[in-house]
C-alpha atoms as a PDB file:
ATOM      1  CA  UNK A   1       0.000   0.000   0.000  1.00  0.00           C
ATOM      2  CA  UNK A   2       1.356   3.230  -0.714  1.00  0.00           C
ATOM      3  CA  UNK A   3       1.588   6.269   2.185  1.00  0.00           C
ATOM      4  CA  UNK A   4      -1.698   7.465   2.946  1.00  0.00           C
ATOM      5  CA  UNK A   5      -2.559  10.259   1.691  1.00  0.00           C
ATOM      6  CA  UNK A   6      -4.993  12.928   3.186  1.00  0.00           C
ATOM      7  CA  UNK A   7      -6.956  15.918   3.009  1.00  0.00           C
ATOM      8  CA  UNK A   8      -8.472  18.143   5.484  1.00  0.00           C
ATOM      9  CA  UNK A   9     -12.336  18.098   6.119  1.00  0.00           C
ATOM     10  CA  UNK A  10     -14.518  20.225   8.727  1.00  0.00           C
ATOM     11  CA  UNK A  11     -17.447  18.519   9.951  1.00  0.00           C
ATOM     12  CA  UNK A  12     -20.776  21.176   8.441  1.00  0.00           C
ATOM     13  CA  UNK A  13     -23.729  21.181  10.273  1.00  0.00           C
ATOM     14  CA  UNK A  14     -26.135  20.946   7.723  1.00  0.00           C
ATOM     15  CA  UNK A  15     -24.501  17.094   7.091  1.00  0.00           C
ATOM     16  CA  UNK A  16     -25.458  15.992  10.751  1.00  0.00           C
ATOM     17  CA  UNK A  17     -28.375  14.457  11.913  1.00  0.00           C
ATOM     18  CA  UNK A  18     -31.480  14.911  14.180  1.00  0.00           C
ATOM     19  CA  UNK A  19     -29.178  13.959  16.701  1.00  0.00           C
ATOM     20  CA  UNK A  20     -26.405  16.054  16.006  1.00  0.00           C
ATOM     21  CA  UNK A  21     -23.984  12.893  14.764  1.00  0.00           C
ATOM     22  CA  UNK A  22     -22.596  13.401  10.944  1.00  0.00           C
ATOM     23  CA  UNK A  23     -24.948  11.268   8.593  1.00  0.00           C
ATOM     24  CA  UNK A  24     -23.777   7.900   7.585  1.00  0.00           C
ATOM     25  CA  UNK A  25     -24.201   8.833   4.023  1.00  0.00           C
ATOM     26  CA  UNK A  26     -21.677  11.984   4.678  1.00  0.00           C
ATOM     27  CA  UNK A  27     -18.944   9.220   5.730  1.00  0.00           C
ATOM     28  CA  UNK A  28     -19.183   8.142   1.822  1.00  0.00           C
ATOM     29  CA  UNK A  29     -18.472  11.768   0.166  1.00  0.00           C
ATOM     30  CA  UNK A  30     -15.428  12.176   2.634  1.00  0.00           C
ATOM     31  CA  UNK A  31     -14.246   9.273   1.311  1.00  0.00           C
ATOM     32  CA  UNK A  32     -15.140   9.817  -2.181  1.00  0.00           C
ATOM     33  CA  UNK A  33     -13.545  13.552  -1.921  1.00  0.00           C
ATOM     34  CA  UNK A  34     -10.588  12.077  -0.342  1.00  0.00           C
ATOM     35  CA  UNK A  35     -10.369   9.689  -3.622  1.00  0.00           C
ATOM     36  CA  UNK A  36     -10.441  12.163  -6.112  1.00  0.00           C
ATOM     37  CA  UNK A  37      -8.201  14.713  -4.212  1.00  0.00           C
ATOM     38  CA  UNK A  38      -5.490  11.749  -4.542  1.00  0.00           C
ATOM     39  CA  UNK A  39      -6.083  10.874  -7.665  1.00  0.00           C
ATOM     40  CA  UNK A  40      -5.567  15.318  -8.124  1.00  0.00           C
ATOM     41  CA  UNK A  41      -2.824  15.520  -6.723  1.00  0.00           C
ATOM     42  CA  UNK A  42      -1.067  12.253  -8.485  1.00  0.00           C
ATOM     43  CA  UNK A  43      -2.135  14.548 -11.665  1.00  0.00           C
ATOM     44  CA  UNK A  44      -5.246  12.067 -12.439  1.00  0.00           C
ATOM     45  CA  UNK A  45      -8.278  14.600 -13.315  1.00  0.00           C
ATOM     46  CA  UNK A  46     -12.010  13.474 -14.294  1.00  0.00           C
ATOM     47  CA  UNK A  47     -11.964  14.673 -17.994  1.00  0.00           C
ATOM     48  CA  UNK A  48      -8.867  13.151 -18.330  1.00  0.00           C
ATOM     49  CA  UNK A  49      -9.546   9.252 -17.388  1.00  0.00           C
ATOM     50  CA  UNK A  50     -12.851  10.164 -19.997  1.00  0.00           C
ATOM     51  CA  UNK A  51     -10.551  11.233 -22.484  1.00  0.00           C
ATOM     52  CA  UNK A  52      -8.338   8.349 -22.189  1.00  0.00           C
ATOM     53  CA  UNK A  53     -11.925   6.099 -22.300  1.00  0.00           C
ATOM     54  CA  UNK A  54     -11.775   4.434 -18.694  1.00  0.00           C
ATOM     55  CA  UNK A  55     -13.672   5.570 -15.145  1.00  0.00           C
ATOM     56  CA  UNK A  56     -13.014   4.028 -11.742  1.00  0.00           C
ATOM     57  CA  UNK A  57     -16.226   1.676 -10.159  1.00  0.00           C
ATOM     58  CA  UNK A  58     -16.640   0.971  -6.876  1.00  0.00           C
ATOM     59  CA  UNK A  59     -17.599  -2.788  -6.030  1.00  0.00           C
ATOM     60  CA  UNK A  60     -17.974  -2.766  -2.607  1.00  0.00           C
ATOM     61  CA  UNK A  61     -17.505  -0.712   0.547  1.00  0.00           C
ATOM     62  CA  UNK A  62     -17.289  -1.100   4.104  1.00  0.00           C
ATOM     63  CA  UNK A  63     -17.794   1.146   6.762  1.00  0.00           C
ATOM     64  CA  UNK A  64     -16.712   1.113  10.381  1.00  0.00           C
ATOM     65  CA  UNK A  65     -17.978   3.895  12.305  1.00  0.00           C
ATOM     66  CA  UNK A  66     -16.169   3.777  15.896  1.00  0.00           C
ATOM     67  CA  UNK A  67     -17.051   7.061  17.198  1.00  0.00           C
ATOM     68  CA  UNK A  68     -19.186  10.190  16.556  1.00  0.00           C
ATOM     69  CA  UNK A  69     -18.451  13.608  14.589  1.00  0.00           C
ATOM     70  CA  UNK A  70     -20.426  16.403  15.443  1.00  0.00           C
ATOM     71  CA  UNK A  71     -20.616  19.460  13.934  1.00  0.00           C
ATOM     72  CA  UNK A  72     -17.463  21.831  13.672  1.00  0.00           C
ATOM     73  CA  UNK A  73     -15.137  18.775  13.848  1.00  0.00           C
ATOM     74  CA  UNK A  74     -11.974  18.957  11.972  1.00  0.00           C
ATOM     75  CA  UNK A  75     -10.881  15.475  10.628  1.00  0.00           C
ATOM     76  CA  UNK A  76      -8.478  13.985   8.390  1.00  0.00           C
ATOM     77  CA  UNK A  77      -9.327  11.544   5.580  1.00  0.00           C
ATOM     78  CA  UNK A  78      -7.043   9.685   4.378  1.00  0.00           C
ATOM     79  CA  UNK A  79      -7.044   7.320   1.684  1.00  0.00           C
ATOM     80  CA  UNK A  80      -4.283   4.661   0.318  1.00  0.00           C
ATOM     81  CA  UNK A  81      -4.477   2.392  -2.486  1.00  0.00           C
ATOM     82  CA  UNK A  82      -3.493  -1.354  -2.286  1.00  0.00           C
ATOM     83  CA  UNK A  83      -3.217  -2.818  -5.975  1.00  0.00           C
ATOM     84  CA  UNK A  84      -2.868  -6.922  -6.827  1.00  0.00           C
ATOM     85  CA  UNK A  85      -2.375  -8.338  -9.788  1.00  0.00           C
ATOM     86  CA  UNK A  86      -6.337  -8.944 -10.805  1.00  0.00           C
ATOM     87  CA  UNK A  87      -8.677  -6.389 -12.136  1.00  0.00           C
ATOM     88  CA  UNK A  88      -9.807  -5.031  -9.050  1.00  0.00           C
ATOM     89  CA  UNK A  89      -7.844  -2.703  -5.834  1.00  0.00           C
ATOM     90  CA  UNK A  90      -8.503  -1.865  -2.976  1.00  0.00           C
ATOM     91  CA  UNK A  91      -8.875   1.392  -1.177  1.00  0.00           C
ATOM     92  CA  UNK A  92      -7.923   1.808   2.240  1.00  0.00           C
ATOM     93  CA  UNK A  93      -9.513   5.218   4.316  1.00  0.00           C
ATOM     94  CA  UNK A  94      -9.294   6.865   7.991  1.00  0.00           C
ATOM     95  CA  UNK A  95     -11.097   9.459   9.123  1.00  0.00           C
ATOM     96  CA  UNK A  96      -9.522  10.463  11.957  1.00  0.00           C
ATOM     97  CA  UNK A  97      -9.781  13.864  14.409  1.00  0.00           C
ATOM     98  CA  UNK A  98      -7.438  16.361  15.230  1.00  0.00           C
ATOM     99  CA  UNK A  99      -6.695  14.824  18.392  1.00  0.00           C
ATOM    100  CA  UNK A 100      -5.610  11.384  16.492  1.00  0.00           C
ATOM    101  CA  UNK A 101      -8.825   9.564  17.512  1.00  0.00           C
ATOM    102  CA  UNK A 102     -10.466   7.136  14.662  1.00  0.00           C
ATOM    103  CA  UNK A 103     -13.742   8.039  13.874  1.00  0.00           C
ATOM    104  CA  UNK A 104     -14.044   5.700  11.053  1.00  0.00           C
ATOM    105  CA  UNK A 105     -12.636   3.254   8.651  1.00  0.00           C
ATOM    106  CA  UNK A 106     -13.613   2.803   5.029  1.00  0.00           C
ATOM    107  CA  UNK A 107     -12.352   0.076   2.912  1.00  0.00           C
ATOM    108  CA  UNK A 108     -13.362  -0.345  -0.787  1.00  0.00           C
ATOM    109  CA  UNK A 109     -12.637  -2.822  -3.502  1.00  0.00           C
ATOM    110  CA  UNK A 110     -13.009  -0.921  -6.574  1.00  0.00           C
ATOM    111  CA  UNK A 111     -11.920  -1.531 -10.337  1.00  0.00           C
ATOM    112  CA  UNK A 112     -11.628   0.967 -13.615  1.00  0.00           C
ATOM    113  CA  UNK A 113     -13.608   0.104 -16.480  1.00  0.00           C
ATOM    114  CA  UNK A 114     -13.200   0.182 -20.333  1.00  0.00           C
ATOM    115  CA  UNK A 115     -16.434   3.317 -20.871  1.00  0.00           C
ATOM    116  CA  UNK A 116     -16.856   1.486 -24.622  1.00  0.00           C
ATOM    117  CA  UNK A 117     -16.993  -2.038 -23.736  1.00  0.00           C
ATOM    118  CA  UNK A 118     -18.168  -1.539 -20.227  1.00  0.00           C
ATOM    119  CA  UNK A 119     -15.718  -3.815 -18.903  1.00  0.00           C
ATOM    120  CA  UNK A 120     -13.541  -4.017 -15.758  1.00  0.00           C
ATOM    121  CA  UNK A 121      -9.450  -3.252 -17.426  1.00  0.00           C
ATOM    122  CA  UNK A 122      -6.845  -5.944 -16.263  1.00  0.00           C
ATOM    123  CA  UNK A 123      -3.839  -4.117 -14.317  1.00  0.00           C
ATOM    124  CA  UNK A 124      -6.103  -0.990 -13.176  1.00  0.00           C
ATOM    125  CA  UNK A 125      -2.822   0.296 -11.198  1.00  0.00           C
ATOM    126  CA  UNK A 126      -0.598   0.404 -14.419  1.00  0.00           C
ATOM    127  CA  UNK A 127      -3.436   2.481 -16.140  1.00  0.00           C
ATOM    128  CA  UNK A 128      -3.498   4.606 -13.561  1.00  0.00           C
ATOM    129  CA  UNK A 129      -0.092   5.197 -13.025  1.00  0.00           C
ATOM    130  CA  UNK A 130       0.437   5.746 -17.138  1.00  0.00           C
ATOM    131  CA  UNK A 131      -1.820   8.576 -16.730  1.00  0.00           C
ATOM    132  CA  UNK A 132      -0.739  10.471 -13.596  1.00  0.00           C
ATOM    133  CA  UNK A 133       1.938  12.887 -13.850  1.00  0.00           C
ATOM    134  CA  UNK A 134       3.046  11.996 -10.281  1.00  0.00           C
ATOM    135  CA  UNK A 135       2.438   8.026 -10.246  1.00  0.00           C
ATOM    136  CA  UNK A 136       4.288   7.664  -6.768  1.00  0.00           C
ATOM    137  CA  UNK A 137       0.918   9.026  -5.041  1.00  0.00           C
ATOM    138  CA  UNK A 138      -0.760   5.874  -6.206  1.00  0.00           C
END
């Protein structure tokens, strides 16, 4: 797995509920925004895997939620890639606070798939790494 990388996220109250807790569903667009930041900042941008005909899928995803974010919390998300030798990876994801307390863990199997033949690409890493400008993020 390469070094997790991360980006900074304040908790907004309009993505808590009745109870004051951060939605489940918000968990999911950290993640996501922590994914494409990566993917950013490794030089990766959305118009450019269309361009090149291929768009990451997610599979599957797990969430562990192991304590509560409330409004005004400042976390980190982090998120690392693991890649095998199959079609598929997997994502790895933390979002921790400020004071190094785990709030949650995400972990995703995900693949990157041919847009014209609507298939899952063998080697997704390789692809991904051909078309970032910085491939040691991934």
């Amino acid at each position: 797995m390469s070094e997790p990388f991360s980006v900074p996220v304040t908790v907004r109250g309009y993505e808590t509920d009745v109870q004051g807790h951060l939605n489940q569903s918000v968990y999911l667009n950290y993640a996501e925004h922590a994914r494409w930041s990566l993917l950013r900042a490794a030089g990766i941008t959305q118009a450019g895997l269309i361009g090149s005909g291929v768009g990451p899928v997610a599979l599957e995803t797990t969430i562990r939620y192991l304590r509560e974010l409330l409004a005004g919390d400042e976390v980190e998300v982090s998120c690392g890639f693991e890649w095998g030798e199959g079609k598929t990876f997997r994502i790895q994801q933390t979002i921790r606070k400020k004071d190094g307390t785990v709030a949650a863990e995400i972990t995703a199997v995900g693949g990157l798939m041919n847009l014209s033949e609507r298939r899952l690409v063998p080697n997704p890493g390789e692809v991904l790494k051909g078309l970032a400008t910085d491939p040691a993020l991934l």
